[in-house]
N, C-alpha and C. Protein backbone atom coordinates (compact mmCIF):
# COMPACT_ATOMS: atom_id res chain seq x y z
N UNK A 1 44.00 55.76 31.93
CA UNK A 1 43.83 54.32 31.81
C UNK A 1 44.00 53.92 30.35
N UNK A 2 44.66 52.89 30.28
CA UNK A 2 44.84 52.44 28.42
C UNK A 2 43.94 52.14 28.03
N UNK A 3 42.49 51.47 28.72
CA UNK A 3 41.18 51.32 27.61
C UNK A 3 40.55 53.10 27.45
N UNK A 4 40.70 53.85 28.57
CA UNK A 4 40.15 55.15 27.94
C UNK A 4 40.61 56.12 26.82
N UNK A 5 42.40 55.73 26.98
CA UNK A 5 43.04 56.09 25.60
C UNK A 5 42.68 55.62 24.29
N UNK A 6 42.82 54.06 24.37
CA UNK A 6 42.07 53.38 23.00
C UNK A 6 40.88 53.73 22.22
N UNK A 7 40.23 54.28 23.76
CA UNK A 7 38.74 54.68 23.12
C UNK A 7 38.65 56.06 23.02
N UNK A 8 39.49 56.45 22.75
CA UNK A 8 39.56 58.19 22.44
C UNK A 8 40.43 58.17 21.18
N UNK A 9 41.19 57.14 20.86
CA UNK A 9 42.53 57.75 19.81
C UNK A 9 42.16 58.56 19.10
N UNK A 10 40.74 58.76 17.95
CA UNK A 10 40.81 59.50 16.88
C UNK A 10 40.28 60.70 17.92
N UNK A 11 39.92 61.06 18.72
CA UNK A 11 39.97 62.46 19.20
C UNK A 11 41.39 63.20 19.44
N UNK A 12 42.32 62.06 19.96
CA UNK A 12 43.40 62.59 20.77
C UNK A 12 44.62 62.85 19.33
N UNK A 13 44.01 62.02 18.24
CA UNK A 13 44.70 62.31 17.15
C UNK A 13 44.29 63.50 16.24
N UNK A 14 43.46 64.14 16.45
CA UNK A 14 42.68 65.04 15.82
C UNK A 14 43.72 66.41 16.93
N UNK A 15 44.12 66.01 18.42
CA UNK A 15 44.76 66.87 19.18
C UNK A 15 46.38 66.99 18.63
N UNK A 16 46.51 66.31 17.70
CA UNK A 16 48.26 66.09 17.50
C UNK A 16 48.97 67.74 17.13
N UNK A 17 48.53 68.17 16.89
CA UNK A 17 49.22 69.89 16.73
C UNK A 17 49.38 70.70 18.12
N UNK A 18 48.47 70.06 19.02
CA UNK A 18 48.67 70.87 20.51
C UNK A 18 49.61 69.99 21.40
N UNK A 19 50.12 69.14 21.03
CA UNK A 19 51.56 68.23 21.69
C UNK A 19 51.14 67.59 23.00
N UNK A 20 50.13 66.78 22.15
CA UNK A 20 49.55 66.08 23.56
C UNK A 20 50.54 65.09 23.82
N UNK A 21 50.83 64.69 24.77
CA UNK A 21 51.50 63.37 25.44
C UNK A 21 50.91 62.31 26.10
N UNK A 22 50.42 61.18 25.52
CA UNK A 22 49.46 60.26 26.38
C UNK A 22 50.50 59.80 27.48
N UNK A 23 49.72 59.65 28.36
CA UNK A 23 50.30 58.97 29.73
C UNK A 23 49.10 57.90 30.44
N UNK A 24 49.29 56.56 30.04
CA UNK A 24 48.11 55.40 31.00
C UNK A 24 48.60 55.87 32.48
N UNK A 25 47.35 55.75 33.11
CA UNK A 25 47.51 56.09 34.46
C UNK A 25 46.22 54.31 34.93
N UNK A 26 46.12 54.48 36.27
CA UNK A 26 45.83 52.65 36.94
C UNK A 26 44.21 53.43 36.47
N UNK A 27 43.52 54.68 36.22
CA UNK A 27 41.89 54.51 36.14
C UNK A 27 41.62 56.01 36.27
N UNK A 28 40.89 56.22 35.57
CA UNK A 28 40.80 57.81 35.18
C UNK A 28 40.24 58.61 36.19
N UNK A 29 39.22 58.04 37.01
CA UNK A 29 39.55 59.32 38.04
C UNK A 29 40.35 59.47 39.24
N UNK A 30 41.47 58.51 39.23
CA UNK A 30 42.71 58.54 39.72
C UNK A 30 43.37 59.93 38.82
N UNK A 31 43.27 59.83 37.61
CA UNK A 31 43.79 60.53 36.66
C UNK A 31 43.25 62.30 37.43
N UNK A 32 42.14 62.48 37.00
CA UNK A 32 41.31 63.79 37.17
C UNK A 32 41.76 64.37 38.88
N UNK A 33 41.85 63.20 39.80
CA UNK A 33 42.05 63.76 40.66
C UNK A 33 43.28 63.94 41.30
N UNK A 34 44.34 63.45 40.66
CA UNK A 34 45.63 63.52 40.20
C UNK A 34 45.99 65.14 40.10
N UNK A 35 45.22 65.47 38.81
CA UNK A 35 45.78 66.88 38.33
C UNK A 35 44.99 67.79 39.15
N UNK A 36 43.94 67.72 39.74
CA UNK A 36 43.64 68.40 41.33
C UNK A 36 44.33 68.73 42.14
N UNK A 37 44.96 67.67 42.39
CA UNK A 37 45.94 67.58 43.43
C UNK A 37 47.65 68.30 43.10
N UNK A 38 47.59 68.24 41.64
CA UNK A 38 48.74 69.21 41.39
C UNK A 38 48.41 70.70 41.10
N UNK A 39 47.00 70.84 40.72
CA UNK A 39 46.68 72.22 40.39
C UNK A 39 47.56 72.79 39.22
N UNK A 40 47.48 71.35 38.18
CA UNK A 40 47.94 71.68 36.64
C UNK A 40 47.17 72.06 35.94
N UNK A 41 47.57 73.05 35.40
CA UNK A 41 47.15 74.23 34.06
C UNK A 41 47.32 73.67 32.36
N UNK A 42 48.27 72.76 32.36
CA UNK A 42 48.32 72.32 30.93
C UNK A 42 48.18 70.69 31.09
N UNK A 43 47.48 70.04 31.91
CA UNK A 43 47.70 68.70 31.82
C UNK A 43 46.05 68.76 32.16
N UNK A 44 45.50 67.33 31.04
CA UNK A 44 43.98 67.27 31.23
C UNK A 44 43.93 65.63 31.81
N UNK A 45 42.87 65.05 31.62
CA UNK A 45 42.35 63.57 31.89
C UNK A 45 41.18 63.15 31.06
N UNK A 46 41.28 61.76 30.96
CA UNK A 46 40.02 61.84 29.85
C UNK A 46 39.30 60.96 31.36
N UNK A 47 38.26 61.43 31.03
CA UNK A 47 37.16 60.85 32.76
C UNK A 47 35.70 61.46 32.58
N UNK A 48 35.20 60.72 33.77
CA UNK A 48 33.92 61.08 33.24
C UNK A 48 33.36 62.18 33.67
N UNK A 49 32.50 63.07 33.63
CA UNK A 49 32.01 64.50 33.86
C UNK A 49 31.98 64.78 35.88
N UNK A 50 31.14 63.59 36.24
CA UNK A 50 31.04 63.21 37.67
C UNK A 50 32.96 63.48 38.04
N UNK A 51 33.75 62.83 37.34
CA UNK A 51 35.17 62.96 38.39
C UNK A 51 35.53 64.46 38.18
N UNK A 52 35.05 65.25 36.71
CA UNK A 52 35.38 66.39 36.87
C UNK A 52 35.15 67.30 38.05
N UNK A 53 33.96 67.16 38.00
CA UNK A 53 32.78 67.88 38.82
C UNK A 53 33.45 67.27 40.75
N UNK A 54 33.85 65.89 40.90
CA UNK A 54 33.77 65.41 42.38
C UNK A 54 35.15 66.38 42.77
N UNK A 55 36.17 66.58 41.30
CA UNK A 55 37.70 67.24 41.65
C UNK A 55 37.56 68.75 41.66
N UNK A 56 36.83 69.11 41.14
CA UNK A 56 36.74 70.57 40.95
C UNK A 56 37.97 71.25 39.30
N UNK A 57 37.58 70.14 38.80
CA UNK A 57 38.18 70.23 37.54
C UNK A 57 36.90 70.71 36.20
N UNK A 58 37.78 72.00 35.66
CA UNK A 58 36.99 72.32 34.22
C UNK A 58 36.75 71.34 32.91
N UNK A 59 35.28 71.23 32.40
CA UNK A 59 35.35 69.90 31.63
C UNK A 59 35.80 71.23 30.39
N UNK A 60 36.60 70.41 29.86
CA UNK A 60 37.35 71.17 28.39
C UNK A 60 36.05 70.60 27.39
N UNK A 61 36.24 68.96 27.14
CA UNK A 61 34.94 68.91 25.83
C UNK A 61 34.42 67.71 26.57
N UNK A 62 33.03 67.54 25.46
CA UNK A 62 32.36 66.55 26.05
C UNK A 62 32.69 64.97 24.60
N UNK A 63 32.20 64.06 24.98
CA UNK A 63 31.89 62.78 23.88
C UNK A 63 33.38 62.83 23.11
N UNK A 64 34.07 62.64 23.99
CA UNK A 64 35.55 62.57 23.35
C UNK A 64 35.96 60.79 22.64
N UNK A 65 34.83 60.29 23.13
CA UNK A 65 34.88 59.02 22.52
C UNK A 65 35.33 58.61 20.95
N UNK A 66 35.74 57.60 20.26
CA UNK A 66 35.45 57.91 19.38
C UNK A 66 33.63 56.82 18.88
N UNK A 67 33.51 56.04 19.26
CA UNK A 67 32.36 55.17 19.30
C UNK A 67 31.33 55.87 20.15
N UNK A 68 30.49 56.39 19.71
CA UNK A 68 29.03 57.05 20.36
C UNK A 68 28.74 56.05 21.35
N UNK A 69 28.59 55.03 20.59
CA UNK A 69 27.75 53.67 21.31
C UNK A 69 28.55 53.61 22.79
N UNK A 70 29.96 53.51 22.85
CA UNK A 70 30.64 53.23 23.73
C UNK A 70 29.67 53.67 25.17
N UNK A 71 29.86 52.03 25.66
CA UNK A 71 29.37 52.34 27.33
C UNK A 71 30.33 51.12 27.89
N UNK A 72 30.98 52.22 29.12
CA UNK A 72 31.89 51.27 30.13
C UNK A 72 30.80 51.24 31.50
N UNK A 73 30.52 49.68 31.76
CA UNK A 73 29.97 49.33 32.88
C UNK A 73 30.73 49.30 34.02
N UNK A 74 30.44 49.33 35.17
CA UNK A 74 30.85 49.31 36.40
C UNK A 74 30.44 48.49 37.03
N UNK A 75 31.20 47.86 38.07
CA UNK A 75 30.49 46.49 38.95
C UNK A 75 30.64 46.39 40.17
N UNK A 76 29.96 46.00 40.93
CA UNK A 76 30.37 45.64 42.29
C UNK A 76 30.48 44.28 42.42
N UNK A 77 31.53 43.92 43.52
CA UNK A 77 31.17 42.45 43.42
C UNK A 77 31.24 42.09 44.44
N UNK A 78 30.96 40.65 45.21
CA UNK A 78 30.96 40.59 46.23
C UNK A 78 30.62 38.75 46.70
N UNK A 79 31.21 38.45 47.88
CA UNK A 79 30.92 37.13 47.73
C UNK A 79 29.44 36.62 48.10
N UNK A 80 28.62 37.38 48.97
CA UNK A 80 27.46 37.40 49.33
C UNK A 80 26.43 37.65 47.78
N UNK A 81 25.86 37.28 46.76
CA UNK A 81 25.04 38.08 46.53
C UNK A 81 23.98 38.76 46.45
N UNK A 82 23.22 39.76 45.99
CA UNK A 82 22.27 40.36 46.49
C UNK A 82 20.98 39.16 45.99
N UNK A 83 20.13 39.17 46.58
CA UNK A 83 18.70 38.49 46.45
C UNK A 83 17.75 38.92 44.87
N UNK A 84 17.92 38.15 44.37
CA UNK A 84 17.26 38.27 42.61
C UNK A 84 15.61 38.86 43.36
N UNK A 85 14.96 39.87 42.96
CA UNK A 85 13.37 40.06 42.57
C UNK A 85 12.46 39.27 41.71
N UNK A 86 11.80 38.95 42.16
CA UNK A 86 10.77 38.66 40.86
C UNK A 86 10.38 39.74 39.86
N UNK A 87 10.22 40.70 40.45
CA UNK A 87 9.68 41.56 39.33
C UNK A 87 10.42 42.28 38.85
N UNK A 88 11.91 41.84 38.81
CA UNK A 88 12.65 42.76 37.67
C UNK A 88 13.13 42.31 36.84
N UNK A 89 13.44 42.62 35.40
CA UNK A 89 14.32 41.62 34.55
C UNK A 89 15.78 41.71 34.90
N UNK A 90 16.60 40.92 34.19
CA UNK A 90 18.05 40.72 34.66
C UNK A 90 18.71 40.26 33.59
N UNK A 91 19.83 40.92 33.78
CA UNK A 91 21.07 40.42 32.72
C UNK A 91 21.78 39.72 33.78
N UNK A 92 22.65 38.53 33.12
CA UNK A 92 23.64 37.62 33.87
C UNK A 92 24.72 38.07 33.14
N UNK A 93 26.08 38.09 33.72
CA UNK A 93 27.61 38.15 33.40
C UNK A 93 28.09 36.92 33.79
N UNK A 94 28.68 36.10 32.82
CA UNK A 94 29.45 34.72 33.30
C UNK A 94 30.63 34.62 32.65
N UNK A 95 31.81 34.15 33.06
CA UNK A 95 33.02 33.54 32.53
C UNK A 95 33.12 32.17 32.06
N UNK A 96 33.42 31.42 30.82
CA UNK A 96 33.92 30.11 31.30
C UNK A 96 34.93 29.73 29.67
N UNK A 97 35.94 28.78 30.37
CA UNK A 97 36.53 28.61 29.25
C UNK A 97 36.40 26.96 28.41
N UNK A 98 36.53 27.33 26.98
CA UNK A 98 36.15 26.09 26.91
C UNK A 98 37.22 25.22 26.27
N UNK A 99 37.30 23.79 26.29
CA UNK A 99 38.09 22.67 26.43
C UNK A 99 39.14 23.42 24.85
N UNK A 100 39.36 22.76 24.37
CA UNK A 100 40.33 23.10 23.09
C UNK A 100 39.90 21.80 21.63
N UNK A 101 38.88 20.77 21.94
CA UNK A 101 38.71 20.11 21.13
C UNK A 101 37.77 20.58 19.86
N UNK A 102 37.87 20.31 18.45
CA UNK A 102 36.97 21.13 17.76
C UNK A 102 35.36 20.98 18.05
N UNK A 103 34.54 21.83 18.19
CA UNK A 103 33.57 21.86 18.74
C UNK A 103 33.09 22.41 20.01
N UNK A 104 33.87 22.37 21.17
CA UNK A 104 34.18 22.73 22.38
C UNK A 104 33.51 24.18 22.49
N UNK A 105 33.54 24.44 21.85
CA UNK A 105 32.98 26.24 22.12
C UNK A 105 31.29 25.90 21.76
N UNK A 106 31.59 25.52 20.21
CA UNK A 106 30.04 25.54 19.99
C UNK A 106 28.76 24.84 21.17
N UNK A 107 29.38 24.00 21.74
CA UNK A 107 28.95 22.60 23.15
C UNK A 107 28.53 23.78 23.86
N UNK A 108 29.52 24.78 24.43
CA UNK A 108 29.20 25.80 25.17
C UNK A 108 28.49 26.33 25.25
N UNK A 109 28.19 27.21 23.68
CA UNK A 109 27.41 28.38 23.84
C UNK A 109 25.91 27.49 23.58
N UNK A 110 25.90 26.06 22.83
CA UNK A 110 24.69 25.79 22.17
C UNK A 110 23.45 25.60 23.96
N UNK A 111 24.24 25.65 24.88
CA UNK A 111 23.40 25.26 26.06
C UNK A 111 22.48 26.46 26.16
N UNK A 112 22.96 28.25 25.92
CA UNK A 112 22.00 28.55 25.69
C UNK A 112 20.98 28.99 24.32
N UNK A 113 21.34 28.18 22.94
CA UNK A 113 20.61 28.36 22.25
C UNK A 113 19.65 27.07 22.64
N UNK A 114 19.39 26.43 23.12
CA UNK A 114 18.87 25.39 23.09
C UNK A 114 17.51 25.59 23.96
N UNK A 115 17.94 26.82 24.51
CA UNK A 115 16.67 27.13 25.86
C UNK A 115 16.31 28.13 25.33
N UNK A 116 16.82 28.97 24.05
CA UNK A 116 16.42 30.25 23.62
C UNK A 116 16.45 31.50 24.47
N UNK A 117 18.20 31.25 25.22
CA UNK A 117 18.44 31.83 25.82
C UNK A 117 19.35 33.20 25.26
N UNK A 118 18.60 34.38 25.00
CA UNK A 118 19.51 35.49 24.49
C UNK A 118 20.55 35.72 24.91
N UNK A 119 21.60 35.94 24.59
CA UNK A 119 23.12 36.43 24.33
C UNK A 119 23.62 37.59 24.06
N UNK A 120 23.53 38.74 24.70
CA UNK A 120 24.05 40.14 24.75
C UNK A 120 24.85 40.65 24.39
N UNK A 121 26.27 39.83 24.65
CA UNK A 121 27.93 40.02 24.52
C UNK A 121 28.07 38.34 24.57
N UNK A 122 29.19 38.65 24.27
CA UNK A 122 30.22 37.59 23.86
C UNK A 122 31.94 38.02 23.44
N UNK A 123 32.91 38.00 24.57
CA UNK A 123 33.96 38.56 24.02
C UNK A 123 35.06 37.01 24.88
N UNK A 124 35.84 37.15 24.14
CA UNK A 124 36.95 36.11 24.46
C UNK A 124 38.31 36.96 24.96
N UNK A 125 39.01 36.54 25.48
CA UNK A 125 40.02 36.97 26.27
C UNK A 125 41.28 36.04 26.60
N UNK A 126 42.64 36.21 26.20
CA UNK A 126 43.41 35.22 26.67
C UNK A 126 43.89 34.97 27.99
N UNK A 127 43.59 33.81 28.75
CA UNK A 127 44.42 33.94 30.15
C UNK A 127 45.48 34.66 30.19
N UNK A 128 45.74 34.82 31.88
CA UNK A 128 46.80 34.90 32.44
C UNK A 128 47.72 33.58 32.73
N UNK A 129 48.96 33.80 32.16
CA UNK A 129 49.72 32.60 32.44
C UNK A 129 49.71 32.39 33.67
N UNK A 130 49.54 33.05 35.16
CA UNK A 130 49.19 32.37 36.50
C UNK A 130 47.78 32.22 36.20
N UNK A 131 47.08 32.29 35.77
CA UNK A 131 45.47 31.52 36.16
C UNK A 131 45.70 30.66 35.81
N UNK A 132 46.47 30.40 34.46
CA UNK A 132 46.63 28.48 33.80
C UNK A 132 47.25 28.14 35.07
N UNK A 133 48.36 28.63 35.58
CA UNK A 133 49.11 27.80 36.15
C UNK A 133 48.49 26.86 37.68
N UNK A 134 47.63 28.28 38.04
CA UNK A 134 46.99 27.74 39.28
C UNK A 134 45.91 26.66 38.92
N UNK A 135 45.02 26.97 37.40
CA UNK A 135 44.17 25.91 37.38
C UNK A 135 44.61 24.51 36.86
N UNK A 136 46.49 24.88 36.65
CA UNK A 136 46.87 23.27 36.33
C UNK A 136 46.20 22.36 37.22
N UNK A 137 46.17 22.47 38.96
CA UNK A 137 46.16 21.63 39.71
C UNK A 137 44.45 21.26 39.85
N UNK A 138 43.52 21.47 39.17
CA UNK A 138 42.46 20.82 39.23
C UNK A 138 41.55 22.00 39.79
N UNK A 139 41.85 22.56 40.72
CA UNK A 139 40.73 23.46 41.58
C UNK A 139 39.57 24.38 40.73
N UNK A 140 38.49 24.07 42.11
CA UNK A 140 36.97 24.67 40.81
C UNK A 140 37.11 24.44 39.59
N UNK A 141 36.69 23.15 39.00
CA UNK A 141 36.71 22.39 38.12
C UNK A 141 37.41 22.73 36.75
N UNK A 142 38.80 23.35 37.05
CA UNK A 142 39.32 23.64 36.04
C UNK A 142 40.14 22.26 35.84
N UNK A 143 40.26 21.13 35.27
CA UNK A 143 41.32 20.03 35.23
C UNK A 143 42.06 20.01 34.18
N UNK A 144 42.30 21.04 33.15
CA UNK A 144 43.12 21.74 31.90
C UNK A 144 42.99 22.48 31.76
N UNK A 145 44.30 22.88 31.05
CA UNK A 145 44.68 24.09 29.93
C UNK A 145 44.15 24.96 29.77
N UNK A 146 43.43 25.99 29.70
CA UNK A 146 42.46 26.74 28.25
C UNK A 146 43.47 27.78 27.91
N UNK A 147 43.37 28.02 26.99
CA UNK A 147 43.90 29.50 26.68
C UNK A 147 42.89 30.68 26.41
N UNK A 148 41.46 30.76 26.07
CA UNK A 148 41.17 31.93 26.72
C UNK A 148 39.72 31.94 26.97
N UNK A 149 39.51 32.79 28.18
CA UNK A 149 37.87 33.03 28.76
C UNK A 149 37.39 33.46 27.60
N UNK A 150 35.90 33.33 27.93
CA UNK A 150 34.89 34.06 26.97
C UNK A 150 34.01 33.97 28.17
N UNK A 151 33.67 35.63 27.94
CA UNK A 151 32.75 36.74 28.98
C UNK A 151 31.79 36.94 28.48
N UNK A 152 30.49 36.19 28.53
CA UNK A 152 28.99 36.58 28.15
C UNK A 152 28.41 36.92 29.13
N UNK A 153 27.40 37.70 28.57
CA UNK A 153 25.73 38.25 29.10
C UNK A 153 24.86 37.81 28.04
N UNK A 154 23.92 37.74 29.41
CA UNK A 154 22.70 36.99 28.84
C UNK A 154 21.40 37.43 29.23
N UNK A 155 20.61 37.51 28.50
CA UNK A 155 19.01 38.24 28.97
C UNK A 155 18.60 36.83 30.10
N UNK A 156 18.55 37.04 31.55
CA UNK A 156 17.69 36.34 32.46
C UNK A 156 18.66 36.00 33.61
N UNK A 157 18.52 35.45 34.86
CA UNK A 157 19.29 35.01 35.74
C UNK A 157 18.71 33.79 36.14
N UNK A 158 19.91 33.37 36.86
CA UNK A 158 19.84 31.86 37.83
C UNK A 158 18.25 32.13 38.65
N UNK A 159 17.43 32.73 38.81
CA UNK A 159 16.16 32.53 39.41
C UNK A 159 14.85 31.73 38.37
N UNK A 160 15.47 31.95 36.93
CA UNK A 160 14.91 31.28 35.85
C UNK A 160 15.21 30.00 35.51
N UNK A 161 14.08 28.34 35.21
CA UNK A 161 14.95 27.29 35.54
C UNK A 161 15.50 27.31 33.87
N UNK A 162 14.74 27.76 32.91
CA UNK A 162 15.92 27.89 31.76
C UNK A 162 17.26 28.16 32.12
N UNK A 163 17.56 29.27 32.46
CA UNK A 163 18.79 30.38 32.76
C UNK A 163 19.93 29.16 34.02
N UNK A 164 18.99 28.37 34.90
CA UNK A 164 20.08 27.20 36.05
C UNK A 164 20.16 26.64 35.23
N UNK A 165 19.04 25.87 34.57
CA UNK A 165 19.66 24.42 33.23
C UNK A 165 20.75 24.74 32.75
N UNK A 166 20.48 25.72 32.07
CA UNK A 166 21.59 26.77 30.91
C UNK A 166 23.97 26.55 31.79
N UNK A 167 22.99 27.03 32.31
CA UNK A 167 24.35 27.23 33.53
C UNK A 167 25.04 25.88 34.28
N UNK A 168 24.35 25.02 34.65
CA UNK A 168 24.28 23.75 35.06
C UNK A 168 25.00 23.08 34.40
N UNK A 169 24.09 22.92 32.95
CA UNK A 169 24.67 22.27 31.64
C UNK A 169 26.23 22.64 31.34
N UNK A 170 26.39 24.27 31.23
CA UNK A 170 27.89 24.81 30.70
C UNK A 170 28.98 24.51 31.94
N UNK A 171 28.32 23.89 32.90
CA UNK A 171 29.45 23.85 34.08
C UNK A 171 30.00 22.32 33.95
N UNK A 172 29.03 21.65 32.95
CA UNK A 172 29.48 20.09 32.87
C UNK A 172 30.24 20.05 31.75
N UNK A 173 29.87 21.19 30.71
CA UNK A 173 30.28 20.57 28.99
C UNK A 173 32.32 21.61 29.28
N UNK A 174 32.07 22.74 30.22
CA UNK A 174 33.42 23.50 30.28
C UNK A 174 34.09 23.44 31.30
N UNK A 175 35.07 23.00 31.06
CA UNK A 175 36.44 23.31 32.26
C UNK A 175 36.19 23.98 33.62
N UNK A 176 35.85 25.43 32.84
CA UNK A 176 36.09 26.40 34.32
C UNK A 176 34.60 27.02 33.96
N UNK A 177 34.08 27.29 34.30
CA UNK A 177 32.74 27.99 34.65
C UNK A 177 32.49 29.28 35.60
N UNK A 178 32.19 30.56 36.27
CA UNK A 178 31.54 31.50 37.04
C UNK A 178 30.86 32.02 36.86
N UNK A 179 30.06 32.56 37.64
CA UNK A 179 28.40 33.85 37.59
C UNK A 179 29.45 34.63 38.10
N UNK A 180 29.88 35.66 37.13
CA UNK A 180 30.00 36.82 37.65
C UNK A 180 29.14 37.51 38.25
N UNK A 181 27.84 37.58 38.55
CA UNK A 181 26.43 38.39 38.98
C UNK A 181 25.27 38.64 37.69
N UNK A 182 24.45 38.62 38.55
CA UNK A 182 23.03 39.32 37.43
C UNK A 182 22.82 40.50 38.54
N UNK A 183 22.32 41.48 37.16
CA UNK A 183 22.09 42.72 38.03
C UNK A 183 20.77 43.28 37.20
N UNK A 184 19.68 44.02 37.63
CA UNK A 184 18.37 44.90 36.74
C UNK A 184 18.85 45.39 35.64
N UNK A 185 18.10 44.94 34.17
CA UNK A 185 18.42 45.70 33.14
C UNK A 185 18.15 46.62 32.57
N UNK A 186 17.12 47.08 34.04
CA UNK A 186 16.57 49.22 33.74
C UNK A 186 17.81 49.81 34.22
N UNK A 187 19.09 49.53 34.57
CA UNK A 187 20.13 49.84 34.90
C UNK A 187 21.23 50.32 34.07
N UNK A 188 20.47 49.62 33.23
CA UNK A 188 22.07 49.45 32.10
C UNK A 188 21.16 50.32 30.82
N UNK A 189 22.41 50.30 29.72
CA UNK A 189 21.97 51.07 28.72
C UNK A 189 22.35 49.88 27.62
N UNK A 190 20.76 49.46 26.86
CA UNK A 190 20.77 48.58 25.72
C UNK A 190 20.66 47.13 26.34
């Protein structure tokens, strides 16, 4: 996969005397179980210990990362979602993009400083020229342009009326708005 390459380069560059050849493949334990399935001797995968172990593949090294910190989350998603607890805490994942006028972002994010709503991540992303194109026509309140999402988490979920205000508010001040899901944050790491 090209984000597992990215996040290996200075290992795989540290490999440059043994004539490695990167190859992106659609997701790494496609990858691992790939070379299972050929019962290759000089071809590895970068994946996680579990796909070694599910293929019957030898782990060569471990923390090939180059960022320690590095953690790739996993998601399920689904249109139903699962029922929030009371008694657990929760991180929220949301998308939304915001208008293009100066200020427009700050409008955004200030909905949750305003509730003293923590902020986890924050990464921006440029559309896909078909998502503009489909949200030219108005649908789920996209009625313009944006050129790119920004993907936050946030300490709390929609069961909190801070966390609906919060959300409520960013669905009026931005274009396009989604809850990707809240999920338990004894789950996650950090």
């Amino acid at each position: 996969h090209p984000q597992a390459i990215s996040q290996c380069e200075g290992y795989l560059a540290r490999l440059n005397g043994v004539g490695v050849i990167k190859e992106a493949v659609d997701d790494t334990a496609g990858a691992a179980q790939h070379i299972a399935a050929i019962q290759s001797k000089d071809t590895a995968a970068l994946a996680s210990s579990l796909a070694g172990e599910l293929y019957g593949l030898n782990i060569l090294d471990e923390d090939c990362q180059d960022n320690e910190e590095n953690l790739t989350r996993f998601i399920v998603l689904s249109r139903d979602p699962e029922p929030l607890r009371e008694d657990v805490d929760y991180k929220t994942s949301i998308v939304f993009a915001a208008g293009d006028k100066p200020g427009d972002l700050f409008k955004a994010l200030s909905v949750f400083a305003l509730r003293e709503i923590d902020l986890t991540k924050i990464e921006n992303r440029p559309i896909p020229q078909s998502f503009a194109e489909q949200a030219k026509g108005g649908g789920d309140g996209a009625d313009s342009i944006f050129e790119n999402l920004f993907y936050v988490d946030f300490n709390g979920s929609p069961r909190e009326e801070a966390c609906r205000n919060a959300l409520k508010h960013l669905s009026e001040v931005s274009p396009f708005m989604r809850i990707l899901g809240s999920y338990p944050t004894d789950l996650i790491k950090g």
